[in-house]
PDB file of N, CA and C in Angstrom:
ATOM      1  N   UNK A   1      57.785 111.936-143.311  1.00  0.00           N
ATOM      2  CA  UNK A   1      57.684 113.329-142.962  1.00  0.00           C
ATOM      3  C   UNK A   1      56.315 113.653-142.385  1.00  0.00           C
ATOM      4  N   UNK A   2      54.980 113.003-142.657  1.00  0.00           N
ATOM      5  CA  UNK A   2      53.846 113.611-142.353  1.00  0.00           C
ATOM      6  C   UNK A   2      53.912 112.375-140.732  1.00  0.00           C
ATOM      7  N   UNK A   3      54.356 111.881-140.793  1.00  0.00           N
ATOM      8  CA  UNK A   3      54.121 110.797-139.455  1.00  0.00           C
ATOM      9  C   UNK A   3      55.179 112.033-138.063  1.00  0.00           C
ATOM     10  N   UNK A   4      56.059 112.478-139.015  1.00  0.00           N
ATOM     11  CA  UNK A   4      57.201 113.112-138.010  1.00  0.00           C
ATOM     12  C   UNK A   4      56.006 114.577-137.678  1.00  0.00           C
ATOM     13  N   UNK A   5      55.414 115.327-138.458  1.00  0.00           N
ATOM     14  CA  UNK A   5      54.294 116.433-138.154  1.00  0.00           C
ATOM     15  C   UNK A   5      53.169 115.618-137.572  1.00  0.00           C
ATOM     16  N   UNK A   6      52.546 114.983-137.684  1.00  0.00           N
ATOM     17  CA  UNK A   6      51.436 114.200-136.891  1.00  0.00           C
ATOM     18  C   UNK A   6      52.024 113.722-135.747  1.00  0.00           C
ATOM     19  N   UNK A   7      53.306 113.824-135.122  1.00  0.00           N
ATOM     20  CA  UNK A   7      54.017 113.340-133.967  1.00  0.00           C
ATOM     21  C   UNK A   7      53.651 114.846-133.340  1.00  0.00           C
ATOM     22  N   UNK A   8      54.192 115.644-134.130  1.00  0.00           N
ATOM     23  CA  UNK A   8      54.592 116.978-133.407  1.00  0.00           C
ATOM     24  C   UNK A   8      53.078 117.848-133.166  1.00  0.00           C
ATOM     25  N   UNK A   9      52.236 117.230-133.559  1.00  0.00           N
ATOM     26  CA  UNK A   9      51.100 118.214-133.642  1.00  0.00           C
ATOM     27  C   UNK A   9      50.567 117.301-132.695  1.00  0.00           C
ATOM     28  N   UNK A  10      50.354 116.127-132.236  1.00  0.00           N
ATOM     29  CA  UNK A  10      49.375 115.690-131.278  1.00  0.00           C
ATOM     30  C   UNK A  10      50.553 115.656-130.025  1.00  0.00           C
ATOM     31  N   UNK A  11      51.747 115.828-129.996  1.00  0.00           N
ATOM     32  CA  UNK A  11      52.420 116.545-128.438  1.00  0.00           C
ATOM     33  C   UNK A  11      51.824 117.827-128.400  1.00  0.00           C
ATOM     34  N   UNK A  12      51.541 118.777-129.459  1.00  0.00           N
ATOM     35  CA  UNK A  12      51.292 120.166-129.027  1.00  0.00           C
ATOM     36  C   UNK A  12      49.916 119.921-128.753  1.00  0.00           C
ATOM     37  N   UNK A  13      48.642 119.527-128.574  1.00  0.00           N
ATOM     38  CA  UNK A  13      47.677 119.011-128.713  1.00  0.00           C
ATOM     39  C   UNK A  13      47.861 118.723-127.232  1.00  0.00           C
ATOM     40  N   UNK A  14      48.758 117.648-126.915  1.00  0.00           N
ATOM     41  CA  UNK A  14      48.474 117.155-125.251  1.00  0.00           C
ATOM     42  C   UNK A  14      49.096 118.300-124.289  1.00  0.00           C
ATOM     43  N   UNK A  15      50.479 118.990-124.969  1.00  0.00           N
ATOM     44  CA  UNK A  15      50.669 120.109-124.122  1.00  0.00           C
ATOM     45  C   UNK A  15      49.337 121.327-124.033  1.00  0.00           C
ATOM     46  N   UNK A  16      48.595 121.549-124.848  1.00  0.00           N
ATOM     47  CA  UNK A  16      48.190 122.568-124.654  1.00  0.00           C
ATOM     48  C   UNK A  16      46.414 122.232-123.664  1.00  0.00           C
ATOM     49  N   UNK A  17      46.130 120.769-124.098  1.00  0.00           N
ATOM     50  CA  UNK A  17      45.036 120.636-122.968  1.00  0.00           C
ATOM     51  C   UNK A  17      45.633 120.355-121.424  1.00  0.00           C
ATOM     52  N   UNK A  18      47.104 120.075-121.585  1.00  0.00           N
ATOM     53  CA  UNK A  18      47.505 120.014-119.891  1.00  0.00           C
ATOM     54  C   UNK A  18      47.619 121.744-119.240  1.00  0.00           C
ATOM     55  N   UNK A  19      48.264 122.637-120.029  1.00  0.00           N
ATOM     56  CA  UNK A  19      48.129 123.782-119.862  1.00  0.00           C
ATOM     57  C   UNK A  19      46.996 124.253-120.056  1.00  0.00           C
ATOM     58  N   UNK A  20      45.650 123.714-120.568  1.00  0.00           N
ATOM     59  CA  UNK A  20      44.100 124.590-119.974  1.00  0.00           C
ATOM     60  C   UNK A  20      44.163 124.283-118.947  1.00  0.00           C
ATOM     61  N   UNK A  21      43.973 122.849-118.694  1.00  0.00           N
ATOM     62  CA  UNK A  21      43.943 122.508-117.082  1.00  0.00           C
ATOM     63  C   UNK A  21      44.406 122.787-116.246  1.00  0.00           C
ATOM     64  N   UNK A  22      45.588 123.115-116.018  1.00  0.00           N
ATOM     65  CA  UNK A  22      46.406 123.942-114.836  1.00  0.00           C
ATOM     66  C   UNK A  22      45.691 125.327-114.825  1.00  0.00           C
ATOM     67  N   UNK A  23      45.842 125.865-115.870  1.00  0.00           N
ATOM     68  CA  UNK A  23      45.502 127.117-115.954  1.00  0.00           C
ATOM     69  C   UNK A  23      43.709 127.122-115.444  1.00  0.00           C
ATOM     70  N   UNK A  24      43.073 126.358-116.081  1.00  0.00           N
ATOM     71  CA  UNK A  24      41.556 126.603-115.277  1.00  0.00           C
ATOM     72  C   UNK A  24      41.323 125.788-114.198  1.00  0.00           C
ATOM     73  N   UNK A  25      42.620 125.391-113.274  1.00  0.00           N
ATOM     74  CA  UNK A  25      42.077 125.041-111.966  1.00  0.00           C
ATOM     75  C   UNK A  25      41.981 126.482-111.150  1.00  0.00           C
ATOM     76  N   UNK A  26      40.688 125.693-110.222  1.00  0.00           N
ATOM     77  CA  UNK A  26      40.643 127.287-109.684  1.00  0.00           C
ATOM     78  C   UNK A  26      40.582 126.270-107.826  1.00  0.00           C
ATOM     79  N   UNK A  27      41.379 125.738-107.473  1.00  0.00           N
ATOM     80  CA  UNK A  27      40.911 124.780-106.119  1.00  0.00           C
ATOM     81  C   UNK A  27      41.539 126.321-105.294  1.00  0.00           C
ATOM     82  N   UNK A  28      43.216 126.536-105.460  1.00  0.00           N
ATOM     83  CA  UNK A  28      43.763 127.056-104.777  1.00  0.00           C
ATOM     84  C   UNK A  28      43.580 127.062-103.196  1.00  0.00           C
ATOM     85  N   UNK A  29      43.471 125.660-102.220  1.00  0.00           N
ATOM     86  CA  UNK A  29      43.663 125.379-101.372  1.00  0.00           C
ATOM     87  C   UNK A  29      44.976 125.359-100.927  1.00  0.00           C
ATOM     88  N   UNK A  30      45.446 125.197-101.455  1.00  0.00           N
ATOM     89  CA  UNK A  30      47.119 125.230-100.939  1.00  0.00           C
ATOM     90  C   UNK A  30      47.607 126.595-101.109  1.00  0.00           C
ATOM     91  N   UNK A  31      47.249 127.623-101.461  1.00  0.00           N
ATOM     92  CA  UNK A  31      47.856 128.799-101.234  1.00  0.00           C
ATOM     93  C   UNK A  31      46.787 129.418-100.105  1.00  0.00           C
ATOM     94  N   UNK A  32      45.857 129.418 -99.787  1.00  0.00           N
ATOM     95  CA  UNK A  32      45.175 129.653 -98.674  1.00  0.00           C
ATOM     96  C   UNK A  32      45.801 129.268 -97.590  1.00  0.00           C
ATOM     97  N   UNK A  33      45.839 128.095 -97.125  1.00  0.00           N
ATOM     98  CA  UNK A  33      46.575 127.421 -96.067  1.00  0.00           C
ATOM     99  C   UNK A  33      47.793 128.464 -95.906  1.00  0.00           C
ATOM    100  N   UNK A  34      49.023 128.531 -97.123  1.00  0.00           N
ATOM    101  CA  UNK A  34      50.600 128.910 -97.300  1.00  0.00           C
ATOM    102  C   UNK A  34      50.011 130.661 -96.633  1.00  0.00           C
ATOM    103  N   UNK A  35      48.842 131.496 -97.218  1.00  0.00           N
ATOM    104  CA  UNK A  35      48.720 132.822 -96.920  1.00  0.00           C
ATOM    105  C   UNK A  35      48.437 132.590 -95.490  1.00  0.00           C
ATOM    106  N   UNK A  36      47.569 131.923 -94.906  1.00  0.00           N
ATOM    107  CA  UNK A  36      47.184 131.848 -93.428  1.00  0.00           C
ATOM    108  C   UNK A  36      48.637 131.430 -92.563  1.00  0.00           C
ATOM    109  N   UNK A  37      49.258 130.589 -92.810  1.00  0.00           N
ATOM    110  CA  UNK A  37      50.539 130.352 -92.106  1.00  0.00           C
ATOM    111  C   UNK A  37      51.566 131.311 -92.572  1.00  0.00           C
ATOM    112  N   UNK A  38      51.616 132.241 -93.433  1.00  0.00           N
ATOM    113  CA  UNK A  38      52.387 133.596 -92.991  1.00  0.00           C
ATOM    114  C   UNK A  38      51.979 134.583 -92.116  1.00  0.00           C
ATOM    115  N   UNK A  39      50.413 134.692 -92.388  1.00  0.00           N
ATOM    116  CA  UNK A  39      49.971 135.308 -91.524  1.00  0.00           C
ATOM    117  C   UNK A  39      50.631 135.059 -89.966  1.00  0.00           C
ATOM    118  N   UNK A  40      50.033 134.372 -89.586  1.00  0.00           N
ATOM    119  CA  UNK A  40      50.533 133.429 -88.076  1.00  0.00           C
ATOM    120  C   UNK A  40      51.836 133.902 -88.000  1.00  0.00           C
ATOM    121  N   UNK A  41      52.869 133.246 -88.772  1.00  0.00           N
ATOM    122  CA  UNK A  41      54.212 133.528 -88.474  1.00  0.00           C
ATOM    123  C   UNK A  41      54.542 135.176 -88.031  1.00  0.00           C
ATOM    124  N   UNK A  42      54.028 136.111 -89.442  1.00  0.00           N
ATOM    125  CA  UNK A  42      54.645 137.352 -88.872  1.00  0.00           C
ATOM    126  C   UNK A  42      53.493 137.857 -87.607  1.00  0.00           C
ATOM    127  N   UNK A  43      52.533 138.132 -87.515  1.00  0.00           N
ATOM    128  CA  UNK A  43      51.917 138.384 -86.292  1.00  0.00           C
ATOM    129  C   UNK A  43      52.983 137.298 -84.882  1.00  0.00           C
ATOM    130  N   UNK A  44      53.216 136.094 -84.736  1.00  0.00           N
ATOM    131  CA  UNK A  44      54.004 135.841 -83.641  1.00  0.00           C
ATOM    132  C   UNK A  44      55.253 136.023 -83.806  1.00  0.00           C
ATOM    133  N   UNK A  45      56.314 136.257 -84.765  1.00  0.00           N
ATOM    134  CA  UNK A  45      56.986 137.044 -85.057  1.00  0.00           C
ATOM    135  C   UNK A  45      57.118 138.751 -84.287  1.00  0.00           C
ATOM    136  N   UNK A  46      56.042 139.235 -84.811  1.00  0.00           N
ATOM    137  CA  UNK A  46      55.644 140.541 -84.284  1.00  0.00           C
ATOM    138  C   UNK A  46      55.925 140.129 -82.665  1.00  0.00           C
ATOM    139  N   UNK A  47      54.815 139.658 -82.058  1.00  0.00           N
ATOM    140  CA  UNK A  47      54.761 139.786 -80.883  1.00  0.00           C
ATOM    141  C   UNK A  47      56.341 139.347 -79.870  1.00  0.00           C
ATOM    142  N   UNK A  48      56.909 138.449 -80.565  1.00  0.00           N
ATOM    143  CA  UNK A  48      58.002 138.347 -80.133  1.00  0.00           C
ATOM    144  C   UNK A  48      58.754 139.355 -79.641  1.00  0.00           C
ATOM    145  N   UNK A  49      59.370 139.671 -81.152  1.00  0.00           N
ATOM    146  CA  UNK A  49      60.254 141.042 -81.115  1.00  0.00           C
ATOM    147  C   UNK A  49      59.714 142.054 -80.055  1.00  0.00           C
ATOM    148  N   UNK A  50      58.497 142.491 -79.718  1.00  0.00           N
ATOM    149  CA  UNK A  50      58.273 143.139 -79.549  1.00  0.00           C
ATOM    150  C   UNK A  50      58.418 143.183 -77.757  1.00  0.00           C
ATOM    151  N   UNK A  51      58.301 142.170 -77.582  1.00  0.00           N
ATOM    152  CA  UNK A  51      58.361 141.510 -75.884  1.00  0.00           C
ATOM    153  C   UNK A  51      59.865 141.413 -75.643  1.00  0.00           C
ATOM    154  N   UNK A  52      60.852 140.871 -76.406  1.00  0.00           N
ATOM    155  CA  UNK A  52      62.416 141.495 -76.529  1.00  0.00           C
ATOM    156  C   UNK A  52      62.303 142.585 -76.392  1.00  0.00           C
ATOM    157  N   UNK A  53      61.700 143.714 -77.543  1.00  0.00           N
ATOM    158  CA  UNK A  53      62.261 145.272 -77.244  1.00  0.00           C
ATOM    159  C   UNK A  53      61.645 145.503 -76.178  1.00  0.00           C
ATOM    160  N   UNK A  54      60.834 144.704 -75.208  1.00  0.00           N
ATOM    161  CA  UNK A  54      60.419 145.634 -74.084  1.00  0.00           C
ATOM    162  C   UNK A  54      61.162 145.142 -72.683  1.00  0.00           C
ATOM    163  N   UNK A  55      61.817 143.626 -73.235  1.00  0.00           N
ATOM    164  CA  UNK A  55      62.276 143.248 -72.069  1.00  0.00           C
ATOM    165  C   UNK A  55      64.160 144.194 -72.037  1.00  0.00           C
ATOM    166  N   UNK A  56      64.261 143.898 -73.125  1.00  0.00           N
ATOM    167  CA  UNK A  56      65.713 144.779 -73.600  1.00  0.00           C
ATOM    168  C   UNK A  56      65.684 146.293 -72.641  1.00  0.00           C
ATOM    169  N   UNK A  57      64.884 147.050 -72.925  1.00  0.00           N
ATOM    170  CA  UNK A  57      64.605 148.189 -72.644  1.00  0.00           C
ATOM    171  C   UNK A  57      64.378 148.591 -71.266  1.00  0.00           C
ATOM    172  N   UNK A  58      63.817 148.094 -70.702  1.00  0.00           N
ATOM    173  CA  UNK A  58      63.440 148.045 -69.244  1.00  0.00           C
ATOM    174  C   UNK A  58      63.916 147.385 -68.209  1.00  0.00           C
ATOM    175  N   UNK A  59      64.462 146.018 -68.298  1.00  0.00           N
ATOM    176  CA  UNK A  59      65.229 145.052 -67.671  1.00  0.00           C
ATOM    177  C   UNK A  59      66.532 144.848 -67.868  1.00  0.00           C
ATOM    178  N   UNK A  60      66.888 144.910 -68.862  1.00  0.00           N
ATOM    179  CA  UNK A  60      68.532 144.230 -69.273  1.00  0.00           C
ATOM    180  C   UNK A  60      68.932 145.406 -69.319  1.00  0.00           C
ATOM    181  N   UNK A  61      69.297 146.445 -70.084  1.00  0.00           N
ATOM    182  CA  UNK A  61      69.750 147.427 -70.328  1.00  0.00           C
ATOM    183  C   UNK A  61      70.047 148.206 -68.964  1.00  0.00           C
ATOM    184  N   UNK A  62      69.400 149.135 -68.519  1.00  0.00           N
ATOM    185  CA  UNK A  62      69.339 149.749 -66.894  1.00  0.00           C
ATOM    186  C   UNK A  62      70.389 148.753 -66.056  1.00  0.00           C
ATOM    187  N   UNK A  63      69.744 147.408 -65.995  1.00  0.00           N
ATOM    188  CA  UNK A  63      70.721 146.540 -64.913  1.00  0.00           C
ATOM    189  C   UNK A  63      72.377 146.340 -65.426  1.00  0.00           C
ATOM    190  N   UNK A  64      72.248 146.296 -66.903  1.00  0.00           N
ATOM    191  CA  UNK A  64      73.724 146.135 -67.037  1.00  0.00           C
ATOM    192  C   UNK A  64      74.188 147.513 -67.231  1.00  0.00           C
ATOM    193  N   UNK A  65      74.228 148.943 -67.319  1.00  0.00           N
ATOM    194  CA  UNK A  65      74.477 150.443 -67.179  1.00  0.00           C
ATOM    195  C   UNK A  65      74.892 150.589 -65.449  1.00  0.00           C
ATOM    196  N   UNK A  66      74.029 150.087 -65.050  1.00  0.00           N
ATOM    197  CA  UNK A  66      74.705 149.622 -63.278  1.00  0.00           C
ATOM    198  C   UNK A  66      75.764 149.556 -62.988  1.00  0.00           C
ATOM    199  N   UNK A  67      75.272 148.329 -63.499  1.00  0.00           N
ATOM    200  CA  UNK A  67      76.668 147.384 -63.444  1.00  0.00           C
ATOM    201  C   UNK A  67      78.219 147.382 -63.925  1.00  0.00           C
ATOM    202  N   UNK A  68      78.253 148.384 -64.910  1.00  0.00           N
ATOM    203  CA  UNK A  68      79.023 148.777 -65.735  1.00  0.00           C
ATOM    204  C   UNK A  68      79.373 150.134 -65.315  1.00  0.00           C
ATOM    205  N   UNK A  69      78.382 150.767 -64.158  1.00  0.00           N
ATOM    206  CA  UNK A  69      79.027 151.725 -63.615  1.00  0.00           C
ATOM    207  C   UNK A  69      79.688 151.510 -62.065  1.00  0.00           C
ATOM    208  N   UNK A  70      78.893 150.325 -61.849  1.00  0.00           N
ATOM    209  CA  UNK A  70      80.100 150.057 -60.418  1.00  0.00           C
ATOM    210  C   UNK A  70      81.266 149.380 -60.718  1.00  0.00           C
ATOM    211  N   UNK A  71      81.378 149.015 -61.565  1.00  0.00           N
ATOM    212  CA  UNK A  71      83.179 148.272 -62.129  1.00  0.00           C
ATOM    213  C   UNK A  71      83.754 149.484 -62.301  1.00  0.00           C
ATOM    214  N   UNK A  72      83.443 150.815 -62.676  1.00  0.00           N
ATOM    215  CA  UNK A  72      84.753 151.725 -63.158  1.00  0.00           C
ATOM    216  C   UNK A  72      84.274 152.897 -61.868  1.00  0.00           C
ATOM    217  N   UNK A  73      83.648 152.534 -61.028  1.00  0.00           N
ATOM    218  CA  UNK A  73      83.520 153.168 -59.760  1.00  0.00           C
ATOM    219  C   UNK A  73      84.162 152.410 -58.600  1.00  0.00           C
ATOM    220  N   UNK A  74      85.107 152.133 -58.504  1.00  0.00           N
ATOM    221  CA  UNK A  74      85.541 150.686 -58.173  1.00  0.00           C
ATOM    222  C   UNK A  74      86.482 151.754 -56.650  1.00  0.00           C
ATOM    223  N   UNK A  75      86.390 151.650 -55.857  1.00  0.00           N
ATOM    224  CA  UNK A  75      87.220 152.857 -54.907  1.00  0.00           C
ATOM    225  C   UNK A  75      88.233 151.839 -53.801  1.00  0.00           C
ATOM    226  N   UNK A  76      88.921 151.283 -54.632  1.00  0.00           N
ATOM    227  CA  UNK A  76      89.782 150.076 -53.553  1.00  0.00           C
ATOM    228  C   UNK A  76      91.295 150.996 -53.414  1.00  0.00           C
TER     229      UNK A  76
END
């Protein structure tokens, strides 16, 4: 019985210095990097969309309203 508690007390012993250690790393290089490459994404993201809504708006749209009005203007 005391070998089966001296089992269980030096696992809690190694769990709890692996959990300081995680817990007092402070590198956090890899979430820097992960925040900077969202960044990036939604800013070109952004700019995307945004070059669609302007090409949508100004180019495609107008030309196909045209177009869609000379098919039912059709005088044959």
């Amino acid at each position: 019985m005391k070998n089966l508690i001296m089992k269980a007390r030096v696992n809690m012993m190694k769990g709890m210095v692996s959990a300081r250690g995680i817990l007092t790393d402070r590198s956090g290089s890899g979430m820097i990097d992960l925040a900077i490459n969202v960044m990036i994404s939604v800013v070109l993201g952004a700019l995307v969309l945004a070059g669609l809504y302007l090409l949508f708006g100004s180019t495609i749209l107008p030309l196909l309203s045209e177009k869609i009005k000379a098919i039912f203007n059709y005088q044959g």
